[in-house]
PDB file of N, CA and C in Angstrom:
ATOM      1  N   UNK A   1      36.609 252.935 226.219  1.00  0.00           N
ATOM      2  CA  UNK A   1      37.703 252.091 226.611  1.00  0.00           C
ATOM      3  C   UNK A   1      37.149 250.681 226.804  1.00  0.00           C
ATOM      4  N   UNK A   2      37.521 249.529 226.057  1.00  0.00           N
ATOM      5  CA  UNK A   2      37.382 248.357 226.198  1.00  0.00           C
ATOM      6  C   UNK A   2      38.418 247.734 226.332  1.00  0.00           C
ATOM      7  N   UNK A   3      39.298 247.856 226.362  1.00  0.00           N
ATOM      8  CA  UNK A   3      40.643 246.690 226.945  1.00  0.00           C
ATOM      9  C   UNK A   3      41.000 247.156 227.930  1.00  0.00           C
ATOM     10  N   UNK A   4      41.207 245.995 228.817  1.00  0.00           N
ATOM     11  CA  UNK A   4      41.562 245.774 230.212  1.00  0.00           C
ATOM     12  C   UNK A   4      43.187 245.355 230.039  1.00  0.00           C
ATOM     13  N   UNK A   5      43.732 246.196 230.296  1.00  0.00           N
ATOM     14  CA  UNK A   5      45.405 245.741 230.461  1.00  0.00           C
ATOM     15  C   UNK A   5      46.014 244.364 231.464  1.00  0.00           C
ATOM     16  N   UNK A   6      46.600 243.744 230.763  1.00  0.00           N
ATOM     17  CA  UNK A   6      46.670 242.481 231.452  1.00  0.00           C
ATOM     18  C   UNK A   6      48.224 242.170 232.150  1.00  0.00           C
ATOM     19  N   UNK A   7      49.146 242.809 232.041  1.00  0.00           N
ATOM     20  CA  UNK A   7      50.389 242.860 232.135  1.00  0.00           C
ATOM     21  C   UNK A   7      50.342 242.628 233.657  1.00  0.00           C
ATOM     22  N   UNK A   8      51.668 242.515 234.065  1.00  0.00           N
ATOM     23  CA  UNK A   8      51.818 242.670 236.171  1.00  0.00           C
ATOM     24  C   UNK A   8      51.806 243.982 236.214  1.00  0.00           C
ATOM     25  N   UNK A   9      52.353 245.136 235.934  1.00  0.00           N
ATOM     26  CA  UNK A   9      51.846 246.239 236.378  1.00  0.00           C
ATOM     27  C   UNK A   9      50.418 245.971 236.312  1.00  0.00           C
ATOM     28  N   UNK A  10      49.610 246.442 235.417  1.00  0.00           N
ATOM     29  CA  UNK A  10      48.468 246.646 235.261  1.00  0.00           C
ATOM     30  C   UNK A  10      47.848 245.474 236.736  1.00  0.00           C
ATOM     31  N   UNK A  11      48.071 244.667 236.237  1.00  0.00           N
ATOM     32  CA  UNK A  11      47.294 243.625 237.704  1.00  0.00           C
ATOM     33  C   UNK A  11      47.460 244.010 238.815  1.00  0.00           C
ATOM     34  N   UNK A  12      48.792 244.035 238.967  1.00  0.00           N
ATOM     35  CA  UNK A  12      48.635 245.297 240.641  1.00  0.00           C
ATOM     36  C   UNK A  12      48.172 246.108 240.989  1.00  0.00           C
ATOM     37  N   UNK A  13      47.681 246.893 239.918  1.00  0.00           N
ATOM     38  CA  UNK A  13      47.473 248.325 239.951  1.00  0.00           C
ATOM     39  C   UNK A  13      45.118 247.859 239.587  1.00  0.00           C
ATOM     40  N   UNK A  14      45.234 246.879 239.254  1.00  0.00           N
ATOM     41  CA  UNK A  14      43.630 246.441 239.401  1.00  0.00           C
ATOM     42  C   UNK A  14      43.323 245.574 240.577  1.00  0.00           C
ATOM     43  N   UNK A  15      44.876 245.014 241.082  1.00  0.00           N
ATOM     44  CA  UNK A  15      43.886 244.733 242.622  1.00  0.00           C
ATOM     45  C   UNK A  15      44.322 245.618 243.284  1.00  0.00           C
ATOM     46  N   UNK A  16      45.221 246.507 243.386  1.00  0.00           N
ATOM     47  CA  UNK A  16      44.806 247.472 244.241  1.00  0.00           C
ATOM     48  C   UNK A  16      43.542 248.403 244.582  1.00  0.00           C
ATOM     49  N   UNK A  17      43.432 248.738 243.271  1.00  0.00           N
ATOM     50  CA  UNK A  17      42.067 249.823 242.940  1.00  0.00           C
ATOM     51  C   UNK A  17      40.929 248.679 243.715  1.00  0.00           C
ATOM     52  N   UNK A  18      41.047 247.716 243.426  1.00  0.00           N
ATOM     53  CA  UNK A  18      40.069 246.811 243.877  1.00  0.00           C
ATOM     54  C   UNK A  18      39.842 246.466 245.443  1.00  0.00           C
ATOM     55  N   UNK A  19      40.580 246.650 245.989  1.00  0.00           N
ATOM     56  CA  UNK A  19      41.055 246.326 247.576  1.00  0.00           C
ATOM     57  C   UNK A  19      40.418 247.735 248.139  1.00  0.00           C
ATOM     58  N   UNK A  20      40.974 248.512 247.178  1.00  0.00           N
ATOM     59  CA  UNK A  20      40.894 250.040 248.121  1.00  0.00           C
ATOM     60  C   UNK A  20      39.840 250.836 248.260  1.00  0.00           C
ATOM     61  N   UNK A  21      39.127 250.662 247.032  1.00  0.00           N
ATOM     62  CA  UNK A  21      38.058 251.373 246.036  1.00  0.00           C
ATOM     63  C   UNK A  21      36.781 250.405 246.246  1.00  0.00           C
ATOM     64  N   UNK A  22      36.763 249.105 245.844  1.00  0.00           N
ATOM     65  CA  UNK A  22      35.616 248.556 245.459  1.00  0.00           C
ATOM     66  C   UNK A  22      34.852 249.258 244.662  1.00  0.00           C
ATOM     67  N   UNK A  23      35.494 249.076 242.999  1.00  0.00           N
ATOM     68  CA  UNK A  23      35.260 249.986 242.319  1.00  0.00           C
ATOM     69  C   UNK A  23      33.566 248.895 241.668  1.00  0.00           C
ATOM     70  N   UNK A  24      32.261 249.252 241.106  1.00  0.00           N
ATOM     71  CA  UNK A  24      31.479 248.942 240.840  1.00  0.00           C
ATOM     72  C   UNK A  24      32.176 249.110 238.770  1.00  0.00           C
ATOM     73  N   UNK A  25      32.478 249.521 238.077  1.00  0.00           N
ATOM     74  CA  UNK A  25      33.106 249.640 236.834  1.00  0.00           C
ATOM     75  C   UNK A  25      34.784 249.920 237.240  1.00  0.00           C
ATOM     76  N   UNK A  26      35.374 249.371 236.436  1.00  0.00           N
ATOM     77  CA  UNK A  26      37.089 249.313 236.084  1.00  0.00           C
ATOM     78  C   UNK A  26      37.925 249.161 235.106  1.00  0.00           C
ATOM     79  N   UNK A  27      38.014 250.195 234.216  1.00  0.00           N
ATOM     80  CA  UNK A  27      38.077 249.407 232.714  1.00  0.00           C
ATOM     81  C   UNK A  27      40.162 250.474 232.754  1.00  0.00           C
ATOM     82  N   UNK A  28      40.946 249.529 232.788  1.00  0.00           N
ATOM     83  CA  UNK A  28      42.584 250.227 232.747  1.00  0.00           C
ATOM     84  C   UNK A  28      43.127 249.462 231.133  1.00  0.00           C
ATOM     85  N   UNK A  29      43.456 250.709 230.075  1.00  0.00           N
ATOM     86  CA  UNK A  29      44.174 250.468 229.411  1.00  0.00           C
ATOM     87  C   UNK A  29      45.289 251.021 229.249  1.00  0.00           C
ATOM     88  N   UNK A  30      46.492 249.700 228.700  1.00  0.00           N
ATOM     89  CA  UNK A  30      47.818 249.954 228.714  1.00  0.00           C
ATOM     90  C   UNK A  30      48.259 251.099 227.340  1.00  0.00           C
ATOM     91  N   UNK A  31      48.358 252.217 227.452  1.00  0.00           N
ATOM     92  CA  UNK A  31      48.888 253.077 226.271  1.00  0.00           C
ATOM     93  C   UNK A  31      49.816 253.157 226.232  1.00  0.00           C
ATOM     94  N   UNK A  32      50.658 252.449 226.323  1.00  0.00           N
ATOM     95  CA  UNK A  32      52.300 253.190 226.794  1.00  0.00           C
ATOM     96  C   UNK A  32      53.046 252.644 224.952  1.00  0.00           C
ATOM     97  N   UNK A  33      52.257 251.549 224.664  1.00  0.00           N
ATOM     98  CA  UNK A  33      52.826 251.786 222.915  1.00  0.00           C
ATOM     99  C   UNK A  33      52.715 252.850 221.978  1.00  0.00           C
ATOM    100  N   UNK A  34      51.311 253.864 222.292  1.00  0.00           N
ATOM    101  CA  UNK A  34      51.619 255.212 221.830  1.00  0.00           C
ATOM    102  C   UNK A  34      52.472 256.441 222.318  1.00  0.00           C
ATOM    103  N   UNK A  35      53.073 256.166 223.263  1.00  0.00           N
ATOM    104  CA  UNK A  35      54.135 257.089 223.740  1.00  0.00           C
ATOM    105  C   UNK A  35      55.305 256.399 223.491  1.00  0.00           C
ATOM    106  N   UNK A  36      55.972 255.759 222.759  1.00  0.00           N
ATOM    107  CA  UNK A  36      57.248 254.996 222.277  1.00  0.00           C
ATOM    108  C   UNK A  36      58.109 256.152 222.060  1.00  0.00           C
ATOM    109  N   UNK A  37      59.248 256.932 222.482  1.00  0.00           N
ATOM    110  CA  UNK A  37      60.128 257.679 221.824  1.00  0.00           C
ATOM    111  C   UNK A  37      60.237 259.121 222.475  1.00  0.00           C
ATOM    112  N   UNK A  38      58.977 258.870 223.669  1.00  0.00           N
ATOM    113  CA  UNK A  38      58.698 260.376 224.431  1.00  0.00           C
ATOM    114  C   UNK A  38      58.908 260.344 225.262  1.00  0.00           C
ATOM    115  N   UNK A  39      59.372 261.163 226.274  1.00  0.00           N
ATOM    116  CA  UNK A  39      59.772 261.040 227.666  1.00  0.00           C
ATOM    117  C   UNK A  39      58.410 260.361 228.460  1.00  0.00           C
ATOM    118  N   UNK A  40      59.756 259.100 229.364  1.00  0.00           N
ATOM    119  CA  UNK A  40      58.957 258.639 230.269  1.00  0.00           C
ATOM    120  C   UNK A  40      58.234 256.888 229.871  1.00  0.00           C
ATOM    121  N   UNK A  41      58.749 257.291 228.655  1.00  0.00           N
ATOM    122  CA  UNK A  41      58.277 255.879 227.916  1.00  0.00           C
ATOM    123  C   UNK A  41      59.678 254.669 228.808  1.00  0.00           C
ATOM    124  N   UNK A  42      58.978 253.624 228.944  1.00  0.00           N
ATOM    125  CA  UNK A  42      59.819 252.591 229.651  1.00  0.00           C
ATOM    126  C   UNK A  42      59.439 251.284 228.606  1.00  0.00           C
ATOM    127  N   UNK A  43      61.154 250.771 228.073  1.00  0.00           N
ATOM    128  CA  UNK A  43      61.401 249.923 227.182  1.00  0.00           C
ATOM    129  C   UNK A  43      60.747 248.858 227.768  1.00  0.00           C
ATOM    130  N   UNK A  44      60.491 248.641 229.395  1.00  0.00           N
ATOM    131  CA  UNK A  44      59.771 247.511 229.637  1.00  0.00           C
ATOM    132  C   UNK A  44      58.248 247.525 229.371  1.00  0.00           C
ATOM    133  N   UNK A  45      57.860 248.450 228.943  1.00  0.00           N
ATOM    134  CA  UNK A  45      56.528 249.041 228.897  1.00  0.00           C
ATOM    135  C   UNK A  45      55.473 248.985 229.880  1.00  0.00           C
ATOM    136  N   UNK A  46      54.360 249.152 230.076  1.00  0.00           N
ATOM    137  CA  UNK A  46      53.722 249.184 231.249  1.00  0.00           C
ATOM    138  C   UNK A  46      53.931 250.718 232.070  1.00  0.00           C
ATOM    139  N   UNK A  47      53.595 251.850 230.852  1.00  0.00           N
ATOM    140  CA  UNK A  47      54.594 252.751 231.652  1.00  0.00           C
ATOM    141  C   UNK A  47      53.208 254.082 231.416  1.00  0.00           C
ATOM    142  N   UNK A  48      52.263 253.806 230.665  1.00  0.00           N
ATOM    143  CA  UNK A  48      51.286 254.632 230.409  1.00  0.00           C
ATOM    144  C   UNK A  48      49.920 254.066 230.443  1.00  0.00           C
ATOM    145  N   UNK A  49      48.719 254.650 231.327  1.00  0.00           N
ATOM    146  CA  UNK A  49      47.578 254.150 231.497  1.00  0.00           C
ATOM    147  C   UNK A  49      46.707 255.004 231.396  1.00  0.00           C
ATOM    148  N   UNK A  50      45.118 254.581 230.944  1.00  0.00           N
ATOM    149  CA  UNK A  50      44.033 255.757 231.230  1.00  0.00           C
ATOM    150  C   UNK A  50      43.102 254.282 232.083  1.00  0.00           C
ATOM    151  N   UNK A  51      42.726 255.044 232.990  1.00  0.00           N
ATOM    152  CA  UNK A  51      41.621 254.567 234.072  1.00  0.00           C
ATOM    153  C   UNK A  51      40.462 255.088 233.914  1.00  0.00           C
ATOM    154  N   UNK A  52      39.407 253.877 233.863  1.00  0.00           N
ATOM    155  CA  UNK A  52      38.163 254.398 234.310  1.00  0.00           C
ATOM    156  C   UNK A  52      37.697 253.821 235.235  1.00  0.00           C
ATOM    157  N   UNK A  53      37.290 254.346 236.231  1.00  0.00           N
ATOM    158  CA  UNK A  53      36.529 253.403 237.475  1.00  0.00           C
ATOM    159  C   UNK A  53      35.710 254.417 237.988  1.00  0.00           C
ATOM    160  N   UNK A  54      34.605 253.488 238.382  1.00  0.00           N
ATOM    161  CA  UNK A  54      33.369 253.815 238.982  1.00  0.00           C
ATOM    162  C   UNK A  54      33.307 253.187 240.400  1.00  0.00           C
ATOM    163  N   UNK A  55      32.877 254.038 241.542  1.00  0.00           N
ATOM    164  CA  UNK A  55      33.289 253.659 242.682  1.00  0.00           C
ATOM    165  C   UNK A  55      32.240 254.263 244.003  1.00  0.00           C
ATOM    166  N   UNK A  56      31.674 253.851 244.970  1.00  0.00           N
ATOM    167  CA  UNK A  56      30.455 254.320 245.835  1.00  0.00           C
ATOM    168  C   UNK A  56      31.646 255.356 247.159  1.00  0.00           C
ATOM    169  N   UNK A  57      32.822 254.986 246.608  1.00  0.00           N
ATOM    170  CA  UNK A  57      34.156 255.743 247.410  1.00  0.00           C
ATOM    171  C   UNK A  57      34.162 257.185 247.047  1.00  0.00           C
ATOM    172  N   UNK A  58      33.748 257.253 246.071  1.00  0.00           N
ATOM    173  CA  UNK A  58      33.685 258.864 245.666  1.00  0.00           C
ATOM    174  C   UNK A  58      32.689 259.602 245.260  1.00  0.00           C
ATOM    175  N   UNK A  59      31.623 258.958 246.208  1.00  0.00           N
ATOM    176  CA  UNK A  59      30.262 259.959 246.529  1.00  0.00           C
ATOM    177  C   UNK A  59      30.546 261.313 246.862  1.00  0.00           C
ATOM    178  N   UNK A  60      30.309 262.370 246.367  1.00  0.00           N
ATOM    179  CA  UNK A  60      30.507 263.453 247.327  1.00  0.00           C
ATOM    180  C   UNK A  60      31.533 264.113 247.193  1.00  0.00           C
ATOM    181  N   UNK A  61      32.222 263.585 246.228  1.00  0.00           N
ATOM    182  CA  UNK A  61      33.873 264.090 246.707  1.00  0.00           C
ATOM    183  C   UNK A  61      34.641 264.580 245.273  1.00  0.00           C
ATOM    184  N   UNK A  62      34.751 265.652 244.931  1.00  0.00           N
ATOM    185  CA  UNK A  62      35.401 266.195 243.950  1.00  0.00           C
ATOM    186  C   UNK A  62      36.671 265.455 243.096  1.00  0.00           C
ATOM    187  N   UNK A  63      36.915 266.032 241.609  1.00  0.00           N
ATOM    188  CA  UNK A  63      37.776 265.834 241.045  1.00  0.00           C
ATOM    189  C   UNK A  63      39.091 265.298 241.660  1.00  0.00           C
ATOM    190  N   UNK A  64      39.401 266.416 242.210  1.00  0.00           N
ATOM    191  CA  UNK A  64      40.756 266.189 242.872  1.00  0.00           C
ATOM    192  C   UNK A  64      40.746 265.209 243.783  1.00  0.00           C
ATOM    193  N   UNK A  65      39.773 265.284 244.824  1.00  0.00           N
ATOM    194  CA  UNK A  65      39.879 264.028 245.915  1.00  0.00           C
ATOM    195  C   UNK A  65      39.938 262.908 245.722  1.00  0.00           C
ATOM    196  N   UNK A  66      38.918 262.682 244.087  1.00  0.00           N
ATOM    197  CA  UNK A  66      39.030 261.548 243.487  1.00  0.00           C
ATOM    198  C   UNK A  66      40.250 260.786 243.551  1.00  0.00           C
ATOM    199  N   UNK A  67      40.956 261.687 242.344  1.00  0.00           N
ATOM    200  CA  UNK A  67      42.129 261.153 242.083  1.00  0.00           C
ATOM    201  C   UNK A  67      43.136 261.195 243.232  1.00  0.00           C
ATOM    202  N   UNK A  68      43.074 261.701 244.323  1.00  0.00           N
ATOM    203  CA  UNK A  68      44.005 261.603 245.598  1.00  0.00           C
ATOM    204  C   UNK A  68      43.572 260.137 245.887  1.00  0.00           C
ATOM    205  N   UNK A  69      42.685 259.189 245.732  1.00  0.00           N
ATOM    206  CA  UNK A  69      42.241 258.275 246.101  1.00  0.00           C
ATOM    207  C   UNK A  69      42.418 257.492 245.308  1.00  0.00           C
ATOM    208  N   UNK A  70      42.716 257.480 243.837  1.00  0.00           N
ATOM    209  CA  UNK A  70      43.287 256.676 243.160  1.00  0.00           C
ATOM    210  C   UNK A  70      44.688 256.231 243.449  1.00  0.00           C
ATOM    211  N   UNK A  71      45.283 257.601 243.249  1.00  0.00           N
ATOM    212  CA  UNK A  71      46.565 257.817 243.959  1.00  0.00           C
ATOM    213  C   UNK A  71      47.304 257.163 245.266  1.00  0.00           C
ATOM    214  N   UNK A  72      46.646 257.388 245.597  1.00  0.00           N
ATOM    215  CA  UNK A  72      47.066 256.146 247.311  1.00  0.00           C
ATOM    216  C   UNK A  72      46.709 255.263 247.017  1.00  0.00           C
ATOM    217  N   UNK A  73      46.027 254.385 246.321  1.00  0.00           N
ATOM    218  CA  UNK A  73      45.744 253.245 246.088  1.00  0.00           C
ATOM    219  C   UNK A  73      47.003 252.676 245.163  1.00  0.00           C
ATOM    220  N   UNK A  74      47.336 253.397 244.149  1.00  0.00           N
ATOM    221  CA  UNK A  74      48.395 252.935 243.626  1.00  0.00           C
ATOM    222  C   UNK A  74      49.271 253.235 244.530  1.00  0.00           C
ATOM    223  N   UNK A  75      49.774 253.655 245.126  1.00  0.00           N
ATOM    224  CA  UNK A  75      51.064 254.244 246.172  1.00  0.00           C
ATOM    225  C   UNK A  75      52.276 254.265 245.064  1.00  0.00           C
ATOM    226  N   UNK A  76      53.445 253.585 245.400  1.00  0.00           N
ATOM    227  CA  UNK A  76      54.578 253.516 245.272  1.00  0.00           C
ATOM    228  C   UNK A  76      54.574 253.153 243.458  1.00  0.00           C
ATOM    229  N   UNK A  77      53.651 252.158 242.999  1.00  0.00           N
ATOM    230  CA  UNK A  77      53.722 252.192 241.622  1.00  0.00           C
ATOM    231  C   UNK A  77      53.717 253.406 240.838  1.00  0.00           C
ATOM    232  N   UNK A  78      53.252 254.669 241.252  1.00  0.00           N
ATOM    233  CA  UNK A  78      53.145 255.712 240.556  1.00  0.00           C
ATOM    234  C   UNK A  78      54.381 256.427 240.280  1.00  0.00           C
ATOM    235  N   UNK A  79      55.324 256.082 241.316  1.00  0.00           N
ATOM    236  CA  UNK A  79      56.328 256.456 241.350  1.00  0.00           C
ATOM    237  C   UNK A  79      57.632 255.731 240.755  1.00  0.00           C
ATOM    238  N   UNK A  80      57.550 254.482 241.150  1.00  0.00           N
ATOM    239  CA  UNK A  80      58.379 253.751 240.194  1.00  0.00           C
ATOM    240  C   UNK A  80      57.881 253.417 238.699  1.00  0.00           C
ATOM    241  N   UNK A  81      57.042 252.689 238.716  1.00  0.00           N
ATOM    242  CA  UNK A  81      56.448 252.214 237.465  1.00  0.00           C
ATOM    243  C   UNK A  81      55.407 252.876 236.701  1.00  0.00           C
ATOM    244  N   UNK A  82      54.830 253.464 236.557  1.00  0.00           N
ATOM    245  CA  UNK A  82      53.534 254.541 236.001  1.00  0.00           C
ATOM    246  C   UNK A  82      54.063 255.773 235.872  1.00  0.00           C
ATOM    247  N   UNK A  83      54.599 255.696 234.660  1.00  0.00           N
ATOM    248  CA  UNK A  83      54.607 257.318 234.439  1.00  0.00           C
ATOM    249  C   UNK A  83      53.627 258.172 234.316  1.00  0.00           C
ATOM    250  N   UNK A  84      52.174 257.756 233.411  1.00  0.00           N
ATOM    251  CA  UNK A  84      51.659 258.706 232.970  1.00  0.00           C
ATOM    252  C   UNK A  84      50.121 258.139 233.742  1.00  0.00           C
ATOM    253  N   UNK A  85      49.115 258.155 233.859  1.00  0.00           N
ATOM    254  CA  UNK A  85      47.622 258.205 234.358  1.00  0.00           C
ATOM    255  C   UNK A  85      46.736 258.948 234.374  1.00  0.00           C
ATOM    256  N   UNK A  86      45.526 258.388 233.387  1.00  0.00           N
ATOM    257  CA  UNK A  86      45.024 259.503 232.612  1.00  0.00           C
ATOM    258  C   UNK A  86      43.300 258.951 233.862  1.00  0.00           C
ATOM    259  N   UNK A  87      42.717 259.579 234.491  1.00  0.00           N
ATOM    260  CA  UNK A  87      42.206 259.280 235.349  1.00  0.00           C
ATOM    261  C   UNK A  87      40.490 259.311 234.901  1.00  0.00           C
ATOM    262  N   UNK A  88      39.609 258.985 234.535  1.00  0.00           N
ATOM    263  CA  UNK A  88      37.993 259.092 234.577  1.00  0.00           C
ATOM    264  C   UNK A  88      37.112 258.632 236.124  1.00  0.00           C
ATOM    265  N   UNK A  89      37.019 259.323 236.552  1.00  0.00           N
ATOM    266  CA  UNK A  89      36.685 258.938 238.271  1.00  0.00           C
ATOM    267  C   UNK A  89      35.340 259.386 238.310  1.00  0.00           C
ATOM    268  N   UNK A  90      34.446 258.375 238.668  1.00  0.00           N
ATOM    269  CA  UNK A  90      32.823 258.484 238.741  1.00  0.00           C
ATOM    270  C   UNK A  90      32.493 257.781 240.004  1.00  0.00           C
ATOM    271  N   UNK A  91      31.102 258.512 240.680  1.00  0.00           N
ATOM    272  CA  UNK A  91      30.282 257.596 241.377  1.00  0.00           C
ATOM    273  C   UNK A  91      28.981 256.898 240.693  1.00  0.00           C
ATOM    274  N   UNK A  92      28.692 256.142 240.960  1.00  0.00           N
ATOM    275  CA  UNK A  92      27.620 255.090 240.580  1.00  0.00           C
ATOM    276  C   UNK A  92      26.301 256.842 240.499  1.00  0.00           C
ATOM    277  N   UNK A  93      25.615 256.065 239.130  1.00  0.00           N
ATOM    278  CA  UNK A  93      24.419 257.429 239.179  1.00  0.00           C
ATOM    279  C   UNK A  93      25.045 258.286 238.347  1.00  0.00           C
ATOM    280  N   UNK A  94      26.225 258.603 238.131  1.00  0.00           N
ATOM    281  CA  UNK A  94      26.862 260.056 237.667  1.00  0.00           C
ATOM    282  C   UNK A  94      27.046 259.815 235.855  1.00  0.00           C
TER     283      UNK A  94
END
């Protein structure tokens, strides 16, 4: 993953991760042009993402917890705006 999604979703959703996480790697791209026509797709787009972030927040702490921690970080965007989030969650070393 080399593109960094630049849209206002996406920016919210990178300073959040950023505020919450102090992620050491952060790489969010916008996919939501390959889901055009499938549920969940939003004509405004900004509606599909894969995340990678690397983070000293998730030393220790499993898959799932990971992403519970992504998850609250986005809060309410996940629910309105983000349909889909495809998650890669690492600690530094891993």
């Amino acid at each position: 993953m080399t593109n960094t999604a630049t849209g206002p979703v996406a920016r919210e959703m990178i300073e959040r991760l950023n505020a919450a996480l102090k992620p050491t790697r952060l790489a969010l791209e916008d996919q939501s042009e390959q889901h055009v026509g499938h549920a969940g797709h939003d004509p405004r787009g900004e509606s599909h993402f894969a995340l990678v972030i690397e983070s000293p927040a998730f030393a220790g702490l499993g898959r799932v917890e990971r992403q519970r921690r992504v998850y609250a970080a986005l809060a309410e965007l996940m629910d309105e705006r983000v349909h889909a989030l495809t998650i890669r969650a690492t600690a530094p070393g891993e």
